[in-house]
N, C-alpha and C. Protein backbone atom coordinates (compact mmCIF):
# COMPACT_ATOMS: atom_id res chain seq x y z
N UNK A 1 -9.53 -12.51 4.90
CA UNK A 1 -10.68 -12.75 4.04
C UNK A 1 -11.85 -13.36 4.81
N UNK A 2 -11.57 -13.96 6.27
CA UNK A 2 -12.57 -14.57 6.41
C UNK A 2 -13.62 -13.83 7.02
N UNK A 3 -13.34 -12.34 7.24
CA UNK A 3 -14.88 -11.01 7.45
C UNK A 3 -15.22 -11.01 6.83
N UNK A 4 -15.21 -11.04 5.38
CA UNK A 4 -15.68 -10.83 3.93
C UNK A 4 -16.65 -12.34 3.37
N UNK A 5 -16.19 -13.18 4.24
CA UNK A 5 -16.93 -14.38 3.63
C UNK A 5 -18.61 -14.36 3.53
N UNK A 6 -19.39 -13.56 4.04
CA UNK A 6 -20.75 -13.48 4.03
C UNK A 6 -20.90 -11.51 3.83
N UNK A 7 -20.23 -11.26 2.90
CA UNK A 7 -20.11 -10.32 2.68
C UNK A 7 -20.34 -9.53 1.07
N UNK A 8 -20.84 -8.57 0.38
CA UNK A 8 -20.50 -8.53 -1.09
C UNK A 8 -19.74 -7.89 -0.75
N UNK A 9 -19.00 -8.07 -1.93
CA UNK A 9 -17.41 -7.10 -2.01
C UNK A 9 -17.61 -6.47 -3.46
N UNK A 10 -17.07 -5.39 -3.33
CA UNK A 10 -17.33 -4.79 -4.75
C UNK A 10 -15.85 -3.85 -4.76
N UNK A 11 -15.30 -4.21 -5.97
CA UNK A 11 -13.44 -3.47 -6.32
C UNK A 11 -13.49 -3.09 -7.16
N UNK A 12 -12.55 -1.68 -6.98
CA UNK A 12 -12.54 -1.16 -8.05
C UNK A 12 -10.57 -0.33 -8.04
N UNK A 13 -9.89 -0.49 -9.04
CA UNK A 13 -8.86 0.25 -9.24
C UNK A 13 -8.77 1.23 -10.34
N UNK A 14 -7.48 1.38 -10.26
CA UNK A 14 -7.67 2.61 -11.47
C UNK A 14 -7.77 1.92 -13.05
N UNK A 15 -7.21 0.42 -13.61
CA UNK A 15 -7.20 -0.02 -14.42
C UNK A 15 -7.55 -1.40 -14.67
N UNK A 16 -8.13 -1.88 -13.71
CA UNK A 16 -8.65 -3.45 -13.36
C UNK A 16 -7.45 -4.42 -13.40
N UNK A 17 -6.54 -3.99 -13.06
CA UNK A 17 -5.63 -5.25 -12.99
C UNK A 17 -5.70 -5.65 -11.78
N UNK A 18 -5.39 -4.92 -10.79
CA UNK A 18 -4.85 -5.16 -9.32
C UNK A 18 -6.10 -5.71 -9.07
N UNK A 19 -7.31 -5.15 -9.22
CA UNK A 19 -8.89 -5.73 -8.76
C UNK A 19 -8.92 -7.15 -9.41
N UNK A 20 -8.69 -7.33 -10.50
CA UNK A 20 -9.00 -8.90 -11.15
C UNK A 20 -7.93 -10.03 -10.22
N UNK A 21 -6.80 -9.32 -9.83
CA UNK A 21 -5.79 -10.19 -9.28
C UNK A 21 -6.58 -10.75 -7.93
N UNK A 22 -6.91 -9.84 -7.47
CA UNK A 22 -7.04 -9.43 -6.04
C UNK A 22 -8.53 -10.47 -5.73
N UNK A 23 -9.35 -9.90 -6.80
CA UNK A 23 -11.09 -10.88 -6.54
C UNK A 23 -10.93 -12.05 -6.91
N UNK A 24 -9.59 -12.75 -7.53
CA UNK A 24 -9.44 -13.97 -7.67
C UNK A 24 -8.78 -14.72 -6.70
N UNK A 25 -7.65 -13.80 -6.18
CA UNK A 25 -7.23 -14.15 -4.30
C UNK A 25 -8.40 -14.28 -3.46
N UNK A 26 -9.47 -13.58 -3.55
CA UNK A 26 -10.40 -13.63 -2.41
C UNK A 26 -11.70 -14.95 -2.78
N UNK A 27 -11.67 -15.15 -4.24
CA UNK A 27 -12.45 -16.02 -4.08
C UNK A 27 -11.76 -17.83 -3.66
N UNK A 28 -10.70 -17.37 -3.94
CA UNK A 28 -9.99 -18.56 -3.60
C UNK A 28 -9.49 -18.70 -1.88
N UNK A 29 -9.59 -17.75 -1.08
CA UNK A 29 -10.06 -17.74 0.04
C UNK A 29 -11.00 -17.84 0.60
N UNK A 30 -12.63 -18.40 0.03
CA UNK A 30 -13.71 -17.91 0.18
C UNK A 30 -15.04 -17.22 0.33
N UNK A 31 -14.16 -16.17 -0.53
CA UNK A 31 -15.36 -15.22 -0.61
C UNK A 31 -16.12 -15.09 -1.44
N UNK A 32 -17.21 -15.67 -1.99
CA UNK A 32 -17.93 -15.80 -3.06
C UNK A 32 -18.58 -15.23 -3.69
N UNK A 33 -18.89 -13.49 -2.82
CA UNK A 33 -19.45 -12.70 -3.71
C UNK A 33 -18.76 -11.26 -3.30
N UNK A 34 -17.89 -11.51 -5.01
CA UNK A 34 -16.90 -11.08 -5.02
C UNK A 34 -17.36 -10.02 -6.45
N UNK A 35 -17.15 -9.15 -6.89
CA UNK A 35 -17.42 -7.99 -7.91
C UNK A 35 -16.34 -7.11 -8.27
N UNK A 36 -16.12 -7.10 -9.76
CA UNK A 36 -15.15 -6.03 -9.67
C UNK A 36 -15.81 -5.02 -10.48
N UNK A 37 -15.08 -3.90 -10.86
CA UNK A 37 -15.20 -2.97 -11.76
C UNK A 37 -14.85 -2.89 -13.43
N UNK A 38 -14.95 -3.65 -13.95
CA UNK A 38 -14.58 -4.04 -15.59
C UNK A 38 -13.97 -2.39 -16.13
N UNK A 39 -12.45 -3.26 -16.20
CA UNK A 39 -11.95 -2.05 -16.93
C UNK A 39 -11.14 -0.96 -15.89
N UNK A 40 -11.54 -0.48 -14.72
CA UNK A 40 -11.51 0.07 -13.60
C UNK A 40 -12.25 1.46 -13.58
N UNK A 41 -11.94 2.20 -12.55
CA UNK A 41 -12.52 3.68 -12.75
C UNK A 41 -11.95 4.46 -13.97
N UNK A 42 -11.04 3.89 -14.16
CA UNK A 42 -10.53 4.77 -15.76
C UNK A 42 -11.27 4.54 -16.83
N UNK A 43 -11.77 3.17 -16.87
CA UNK A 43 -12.67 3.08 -18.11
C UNK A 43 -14.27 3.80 -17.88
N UNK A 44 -14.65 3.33 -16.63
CA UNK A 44 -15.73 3.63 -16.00
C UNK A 44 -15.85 5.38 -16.73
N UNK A 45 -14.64 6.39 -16.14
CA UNK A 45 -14.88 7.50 -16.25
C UNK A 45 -14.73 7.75 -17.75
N UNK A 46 -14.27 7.50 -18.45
CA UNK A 46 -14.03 7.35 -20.47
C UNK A 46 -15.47 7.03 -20.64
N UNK A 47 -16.70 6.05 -20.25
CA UNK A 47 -17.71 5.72 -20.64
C UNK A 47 -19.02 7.06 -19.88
N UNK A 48 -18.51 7.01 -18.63
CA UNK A 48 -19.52 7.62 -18.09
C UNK A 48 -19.38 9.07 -17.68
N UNK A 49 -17.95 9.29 -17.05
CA UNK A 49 -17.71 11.12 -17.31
C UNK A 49 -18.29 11.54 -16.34
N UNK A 50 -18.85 12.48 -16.08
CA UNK A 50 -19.86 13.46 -14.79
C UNK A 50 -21.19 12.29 -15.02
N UNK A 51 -21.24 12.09 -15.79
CA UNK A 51 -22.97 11.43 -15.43
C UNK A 51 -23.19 10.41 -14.67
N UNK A 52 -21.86 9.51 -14.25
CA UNK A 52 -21.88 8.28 -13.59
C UNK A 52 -22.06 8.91 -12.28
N UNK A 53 -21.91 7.28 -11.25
CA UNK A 53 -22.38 7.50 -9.86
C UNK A 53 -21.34 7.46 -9.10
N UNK A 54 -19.89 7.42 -9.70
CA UNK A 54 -18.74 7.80 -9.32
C UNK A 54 -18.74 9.18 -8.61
N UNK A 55 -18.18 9.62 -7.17
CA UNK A 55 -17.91 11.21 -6.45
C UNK A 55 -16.76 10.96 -5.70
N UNK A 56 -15.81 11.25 -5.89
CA UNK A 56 -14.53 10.94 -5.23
C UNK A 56 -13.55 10.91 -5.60
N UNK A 57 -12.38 10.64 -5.60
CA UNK A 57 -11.06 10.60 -5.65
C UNK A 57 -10.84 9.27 -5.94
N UNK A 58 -9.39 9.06 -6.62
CA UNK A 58 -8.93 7.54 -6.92
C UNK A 58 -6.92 7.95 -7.06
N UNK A 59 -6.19 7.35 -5.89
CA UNK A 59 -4.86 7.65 -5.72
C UNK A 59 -4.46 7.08 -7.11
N UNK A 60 -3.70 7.49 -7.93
CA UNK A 60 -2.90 6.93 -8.97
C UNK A 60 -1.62 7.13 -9.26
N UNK A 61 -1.02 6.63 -9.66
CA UNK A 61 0.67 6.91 -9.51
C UNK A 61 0.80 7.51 -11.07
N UNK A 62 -0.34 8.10 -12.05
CA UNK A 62 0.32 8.75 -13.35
C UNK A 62 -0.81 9.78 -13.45
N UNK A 63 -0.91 10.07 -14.43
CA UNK A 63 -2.00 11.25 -14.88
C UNK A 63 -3.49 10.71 -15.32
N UNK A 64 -3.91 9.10 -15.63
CA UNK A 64 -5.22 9.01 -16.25
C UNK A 64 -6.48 9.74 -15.60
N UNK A 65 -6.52 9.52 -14.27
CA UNK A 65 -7.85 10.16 -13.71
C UNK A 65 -7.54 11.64 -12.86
């Protein structure tokens, strides 16, 4: 964590769990600007669909995305 300390960080998973876990490990290591994705790319894509600024792929171990 300590490359990230003067760093923004911005997370995103497929369902915001692992990201909420994870940006709360890092701020408690120091990293203070820390961002996640509310909800994850699964919600992201349910709200926003083709119109968002999402282009890519997201590994998932079931069928949501």
């Amino acid at each position: 964590a300590e490359n990230l300390r003067d760093k923004k960080v911005l997370m995103y998973c497929t369902g915001g769990i692992r990201c909420e876990k994870a940006s709360a490990m890092l701020r408690k290591r120091g990293v203070d600007d820390v961002s996640q994705l509310s909800g994850g790319i699964h919600r992201y894509l349910e709200v926003f669909g083709d119109k968002g600024f999402f282009k890519g792929k997201n590994f998932v171990f079931d069928q949501r995305v």
